[in-house]
N, C-alpha and C. Protein backbone atom coordinates (compact mmCIF):
# COMPACT_ATOMS: atom_id res chain seq x y z
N UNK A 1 109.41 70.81 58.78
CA UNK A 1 109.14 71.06 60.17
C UNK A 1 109.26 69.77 60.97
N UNK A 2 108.85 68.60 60.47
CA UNK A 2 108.73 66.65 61.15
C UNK A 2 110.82 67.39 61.51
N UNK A 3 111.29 67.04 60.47
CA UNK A 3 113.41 67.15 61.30
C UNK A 3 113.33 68.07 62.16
N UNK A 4 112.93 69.70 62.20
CA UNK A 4 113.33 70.51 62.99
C UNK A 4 112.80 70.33 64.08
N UNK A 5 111.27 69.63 64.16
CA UNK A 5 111.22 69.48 65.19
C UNK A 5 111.08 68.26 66.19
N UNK A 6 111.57 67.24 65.08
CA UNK A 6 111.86 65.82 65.39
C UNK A 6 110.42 65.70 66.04
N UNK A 7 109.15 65.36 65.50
CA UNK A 7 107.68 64.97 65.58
C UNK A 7 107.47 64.09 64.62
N UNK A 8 106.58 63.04 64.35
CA UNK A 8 105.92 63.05 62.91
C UNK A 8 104.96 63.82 62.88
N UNK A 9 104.17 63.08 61.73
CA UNK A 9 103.61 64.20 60.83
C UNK A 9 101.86 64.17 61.71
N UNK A 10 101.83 62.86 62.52
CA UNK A 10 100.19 62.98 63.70
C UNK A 10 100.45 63.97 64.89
N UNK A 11 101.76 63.64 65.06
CA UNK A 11 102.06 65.14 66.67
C UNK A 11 102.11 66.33 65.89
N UNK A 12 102.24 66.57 64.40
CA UNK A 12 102.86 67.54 64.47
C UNK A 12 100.84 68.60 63.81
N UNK A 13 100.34 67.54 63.82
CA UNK A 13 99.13 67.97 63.34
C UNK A 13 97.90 67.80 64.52
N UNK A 14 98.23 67.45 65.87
CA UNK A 14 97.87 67.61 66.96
C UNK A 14 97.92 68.98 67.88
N UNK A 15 98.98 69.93 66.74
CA UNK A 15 99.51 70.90 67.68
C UNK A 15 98.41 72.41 67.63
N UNK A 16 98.43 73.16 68.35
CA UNK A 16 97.37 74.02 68.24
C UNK A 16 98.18 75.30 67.41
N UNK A 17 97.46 75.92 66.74
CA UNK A 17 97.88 76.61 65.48
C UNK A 17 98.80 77.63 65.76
N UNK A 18 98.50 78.23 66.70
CA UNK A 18 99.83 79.30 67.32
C UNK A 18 100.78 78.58 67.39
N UNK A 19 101.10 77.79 67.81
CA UNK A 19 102.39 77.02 68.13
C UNK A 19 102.83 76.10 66.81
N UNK A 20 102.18 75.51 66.35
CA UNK A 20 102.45 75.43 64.61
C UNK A 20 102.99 76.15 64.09
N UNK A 21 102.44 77.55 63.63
CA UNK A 21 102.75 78.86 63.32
C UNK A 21 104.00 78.81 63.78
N UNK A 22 104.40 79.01 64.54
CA UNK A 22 105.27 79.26 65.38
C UNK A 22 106.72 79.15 65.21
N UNK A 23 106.53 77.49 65.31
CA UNK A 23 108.12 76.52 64.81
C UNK A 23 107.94 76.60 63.50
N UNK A 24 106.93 76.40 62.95
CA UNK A 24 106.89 76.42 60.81
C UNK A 24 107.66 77.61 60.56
N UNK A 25 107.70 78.68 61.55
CA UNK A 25 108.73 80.06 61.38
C UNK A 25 110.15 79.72 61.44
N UNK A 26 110.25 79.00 62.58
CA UNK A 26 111.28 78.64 63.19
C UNK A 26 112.15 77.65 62.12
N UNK A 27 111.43 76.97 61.63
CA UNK A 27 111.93 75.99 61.11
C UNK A 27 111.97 76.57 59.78
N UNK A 28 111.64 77.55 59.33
CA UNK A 28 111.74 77.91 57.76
C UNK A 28 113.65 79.08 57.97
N UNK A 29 113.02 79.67 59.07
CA UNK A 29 114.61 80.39 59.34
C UNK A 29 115.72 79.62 59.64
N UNK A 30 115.46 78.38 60.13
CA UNK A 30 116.61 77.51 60.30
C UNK A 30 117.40 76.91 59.17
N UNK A 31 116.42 76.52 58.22
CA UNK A 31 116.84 76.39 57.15
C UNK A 31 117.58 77.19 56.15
N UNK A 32 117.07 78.49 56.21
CA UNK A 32 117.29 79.42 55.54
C UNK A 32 118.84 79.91 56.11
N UNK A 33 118.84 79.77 57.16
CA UNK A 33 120.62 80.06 57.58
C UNK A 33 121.41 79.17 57.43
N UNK A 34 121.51 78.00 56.06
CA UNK A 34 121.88 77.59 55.82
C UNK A 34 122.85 77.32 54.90
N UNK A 35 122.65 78.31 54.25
CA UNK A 35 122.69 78.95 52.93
C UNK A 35 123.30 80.30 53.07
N UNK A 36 123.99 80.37 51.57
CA UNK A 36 124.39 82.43 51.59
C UNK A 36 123.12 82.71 51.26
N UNK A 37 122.47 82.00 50.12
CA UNK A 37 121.35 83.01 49.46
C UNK A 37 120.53 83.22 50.46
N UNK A 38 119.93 82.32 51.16
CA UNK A 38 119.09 81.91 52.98
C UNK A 38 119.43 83.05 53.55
N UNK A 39 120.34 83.69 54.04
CA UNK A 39 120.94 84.44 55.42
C UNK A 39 120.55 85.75 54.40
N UNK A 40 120.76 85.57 52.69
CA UNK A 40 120.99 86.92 52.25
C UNK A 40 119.17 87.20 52.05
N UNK A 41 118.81 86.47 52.08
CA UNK A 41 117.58 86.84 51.78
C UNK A 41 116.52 87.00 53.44
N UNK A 42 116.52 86.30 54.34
CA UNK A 42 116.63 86.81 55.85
C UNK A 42 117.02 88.08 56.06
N UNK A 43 118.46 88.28 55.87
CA UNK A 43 118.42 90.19 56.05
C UNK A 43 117.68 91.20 55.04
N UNK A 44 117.79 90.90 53.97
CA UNK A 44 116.37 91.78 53.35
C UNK A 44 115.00 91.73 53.92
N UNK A 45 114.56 90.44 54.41
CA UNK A 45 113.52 90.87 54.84
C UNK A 45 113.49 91.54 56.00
N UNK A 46 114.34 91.00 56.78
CA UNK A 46 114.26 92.40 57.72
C UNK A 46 114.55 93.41 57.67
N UNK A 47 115.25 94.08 56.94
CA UNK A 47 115.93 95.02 56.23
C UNK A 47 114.54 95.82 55.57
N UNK A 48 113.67 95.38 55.01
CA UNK A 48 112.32 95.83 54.31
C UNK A 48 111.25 95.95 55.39
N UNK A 49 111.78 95.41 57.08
CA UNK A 49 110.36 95.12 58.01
C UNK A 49 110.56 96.81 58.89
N UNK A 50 111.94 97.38 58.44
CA UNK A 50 112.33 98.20 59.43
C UNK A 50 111.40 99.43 59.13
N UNK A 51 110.89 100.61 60.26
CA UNK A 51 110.29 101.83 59.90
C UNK A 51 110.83 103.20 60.36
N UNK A 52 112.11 102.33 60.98
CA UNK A 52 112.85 103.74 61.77
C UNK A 52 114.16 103.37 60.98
N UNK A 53 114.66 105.35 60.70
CA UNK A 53 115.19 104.96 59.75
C UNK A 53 117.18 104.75 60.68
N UNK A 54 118.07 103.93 60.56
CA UNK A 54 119.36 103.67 60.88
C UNK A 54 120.20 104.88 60.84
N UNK A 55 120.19 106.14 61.79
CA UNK A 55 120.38 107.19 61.47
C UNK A 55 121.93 107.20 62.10
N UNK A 56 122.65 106.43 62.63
CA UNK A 56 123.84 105.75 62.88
C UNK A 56 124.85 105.50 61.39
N UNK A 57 123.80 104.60 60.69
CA UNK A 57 124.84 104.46 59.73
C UNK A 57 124.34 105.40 58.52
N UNK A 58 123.27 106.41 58.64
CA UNK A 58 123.34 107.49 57.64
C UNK A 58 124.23 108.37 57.85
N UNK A 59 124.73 108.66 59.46
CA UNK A 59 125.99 109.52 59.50
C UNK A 59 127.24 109.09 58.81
N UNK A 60 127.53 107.66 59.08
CA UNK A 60 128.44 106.99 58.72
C UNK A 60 128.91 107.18 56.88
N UNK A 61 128.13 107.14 56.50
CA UNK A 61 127.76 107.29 54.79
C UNK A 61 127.71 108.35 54.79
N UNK A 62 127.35 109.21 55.15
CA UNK A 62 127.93 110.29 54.73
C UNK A 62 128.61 111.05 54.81
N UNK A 63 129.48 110.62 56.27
CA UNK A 63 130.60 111.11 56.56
C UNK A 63 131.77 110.56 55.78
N UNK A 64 131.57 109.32 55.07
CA UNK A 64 132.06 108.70 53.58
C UNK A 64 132.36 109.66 52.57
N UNK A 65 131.07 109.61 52.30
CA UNK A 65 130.93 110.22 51.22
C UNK A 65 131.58 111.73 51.12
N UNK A 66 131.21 112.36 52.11
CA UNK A 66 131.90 113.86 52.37
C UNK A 66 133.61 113.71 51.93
N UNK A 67 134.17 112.27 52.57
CA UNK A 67 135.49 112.24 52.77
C UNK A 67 136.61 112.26 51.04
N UNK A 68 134.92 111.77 50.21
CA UNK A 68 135.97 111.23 48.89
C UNK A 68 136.07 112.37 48.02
């Protein structure tokens, strides 16, 4: 989090916890899109955060599937 958010480590422990929270997010996703495994593992988790289901691409698939 000190590189992403170019602080040291006394500003960066001055900061009030929401906003800590915050960039420590920021800065863990930044990293993480750095990478294939990073980006691939980013879309699973969102991919696992979803509760509505993508009923767009269930047509899609199965208008696939119907086709083969």
């Amino acid at each position: 989090m000190s590189d992403y958010m170019n602080l040291d480590f006394i500003e960066i422990q001055n900061l009030d916890i929401d906003i800590y929270l915050y960039f420590m997010r920021e800065a863990f996703i930044y990293e993480q899109m750095k990478t294939e495994e990073g980006r691939e593992y980013l879309e699973n988790c969102w991919r696992i955060k979803q509760t509505k289901p993508d009923r767009k691409a269930i047509r899609e698939k199965l208008k696939k599937r119907g086709d083969s």
